[in-house]
C-alpha atoms as a PDB file:
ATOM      1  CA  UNK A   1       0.000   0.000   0.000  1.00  0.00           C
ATOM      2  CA  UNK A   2       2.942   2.510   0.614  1.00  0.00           C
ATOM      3  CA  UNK A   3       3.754   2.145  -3.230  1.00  0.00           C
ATOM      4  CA  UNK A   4       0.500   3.724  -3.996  1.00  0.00           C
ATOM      5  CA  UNK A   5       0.571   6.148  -1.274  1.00  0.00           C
ATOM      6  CA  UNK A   6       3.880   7.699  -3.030  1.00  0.00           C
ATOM      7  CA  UNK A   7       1.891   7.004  -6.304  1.00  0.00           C
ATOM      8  CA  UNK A   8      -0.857   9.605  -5.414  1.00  0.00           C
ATOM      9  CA  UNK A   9       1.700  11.976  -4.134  1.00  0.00           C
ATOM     10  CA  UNK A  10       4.207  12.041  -7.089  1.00  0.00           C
ATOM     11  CA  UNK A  11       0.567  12.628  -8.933  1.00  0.00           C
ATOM     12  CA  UNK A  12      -0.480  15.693  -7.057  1.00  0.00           C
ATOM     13  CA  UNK A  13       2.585  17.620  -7.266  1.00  0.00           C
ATOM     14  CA  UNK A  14       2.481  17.435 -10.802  1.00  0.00           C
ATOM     15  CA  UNK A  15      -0.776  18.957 -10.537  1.00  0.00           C
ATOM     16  CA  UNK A  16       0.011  21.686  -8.061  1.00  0.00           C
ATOM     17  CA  UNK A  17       2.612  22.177 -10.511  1.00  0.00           C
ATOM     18  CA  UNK A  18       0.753  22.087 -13.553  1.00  0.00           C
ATOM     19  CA  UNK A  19      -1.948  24.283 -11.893  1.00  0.00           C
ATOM     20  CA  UNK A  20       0.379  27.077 -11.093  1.00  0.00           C
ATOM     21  CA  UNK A  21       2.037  27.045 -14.701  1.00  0.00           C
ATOM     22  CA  UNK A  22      -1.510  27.410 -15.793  1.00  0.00           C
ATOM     23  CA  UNK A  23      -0.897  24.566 -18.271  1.00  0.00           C
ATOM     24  CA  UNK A  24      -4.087  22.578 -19.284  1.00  0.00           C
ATOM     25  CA  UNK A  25      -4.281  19.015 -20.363  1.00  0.00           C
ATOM     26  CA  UNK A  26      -6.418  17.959 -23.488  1.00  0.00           C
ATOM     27  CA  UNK A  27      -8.868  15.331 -22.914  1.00  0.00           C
ATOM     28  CA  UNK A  28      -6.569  12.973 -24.515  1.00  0.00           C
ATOM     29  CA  UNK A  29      -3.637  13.956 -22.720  1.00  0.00           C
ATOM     30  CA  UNK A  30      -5.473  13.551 -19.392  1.00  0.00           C
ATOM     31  CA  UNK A  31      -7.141   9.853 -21.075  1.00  0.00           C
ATOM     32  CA  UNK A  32      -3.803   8.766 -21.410  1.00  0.00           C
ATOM     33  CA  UNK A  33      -2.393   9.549 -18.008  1.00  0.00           C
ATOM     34  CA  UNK A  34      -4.697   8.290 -16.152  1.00  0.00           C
ATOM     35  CA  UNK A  35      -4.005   4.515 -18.514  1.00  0.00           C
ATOM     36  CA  UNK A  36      -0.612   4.814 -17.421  1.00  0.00           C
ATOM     37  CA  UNK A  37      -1.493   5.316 -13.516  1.00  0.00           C
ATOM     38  CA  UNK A  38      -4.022   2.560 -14.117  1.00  0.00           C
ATOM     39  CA  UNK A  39      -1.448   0.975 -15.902  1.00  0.00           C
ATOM     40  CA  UNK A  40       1.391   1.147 -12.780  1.00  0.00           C
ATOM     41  CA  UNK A  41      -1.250   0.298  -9.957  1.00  0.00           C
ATOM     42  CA  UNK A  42      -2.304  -2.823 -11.875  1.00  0.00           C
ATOM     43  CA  UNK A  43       1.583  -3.905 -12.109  1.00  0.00           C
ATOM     44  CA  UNK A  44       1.850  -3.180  -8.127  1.00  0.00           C
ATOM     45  CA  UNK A  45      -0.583  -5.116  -7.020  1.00  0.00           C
ATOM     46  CA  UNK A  46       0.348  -8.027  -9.527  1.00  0.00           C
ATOM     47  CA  UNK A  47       4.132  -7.952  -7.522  1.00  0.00           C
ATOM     48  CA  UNK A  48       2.392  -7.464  -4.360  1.00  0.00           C
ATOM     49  CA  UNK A  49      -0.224 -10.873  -4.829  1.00  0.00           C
ATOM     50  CA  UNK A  50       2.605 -12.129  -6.618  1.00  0.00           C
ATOM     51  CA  UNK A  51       4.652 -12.250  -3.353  1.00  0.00           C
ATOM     52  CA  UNK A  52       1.842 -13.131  -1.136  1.00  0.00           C
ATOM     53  CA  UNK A  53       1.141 -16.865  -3.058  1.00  0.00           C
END
């Protein structure tokens, strides 16, 4: 669970940062981010029931 706890904190400073930059994502841009964070929790919980069996 601490792997997705820095997950989600890696993830908001790149919104505080995008935020104050005033940068905006596209809806395709912010489609495709989200499949890769979907992307990196499904691999972390594959390792972590991986090393539970």
């Amino acid at each position: 669970m601490m792997i997705l706890e820095l997950l989600d904190k890696t993830n908001e400073k790149s919104a505080e940062n995008r935020e104050r930059q005033g940068v905006r994502l596209t809806a395709r841009e912010m489609r495709a981010r989200q499949r890769e964070q979907r992307r990196a929790e499904d691999a972390l919980m594959e390792i972590a029931w991986s090393r539970l069996c």
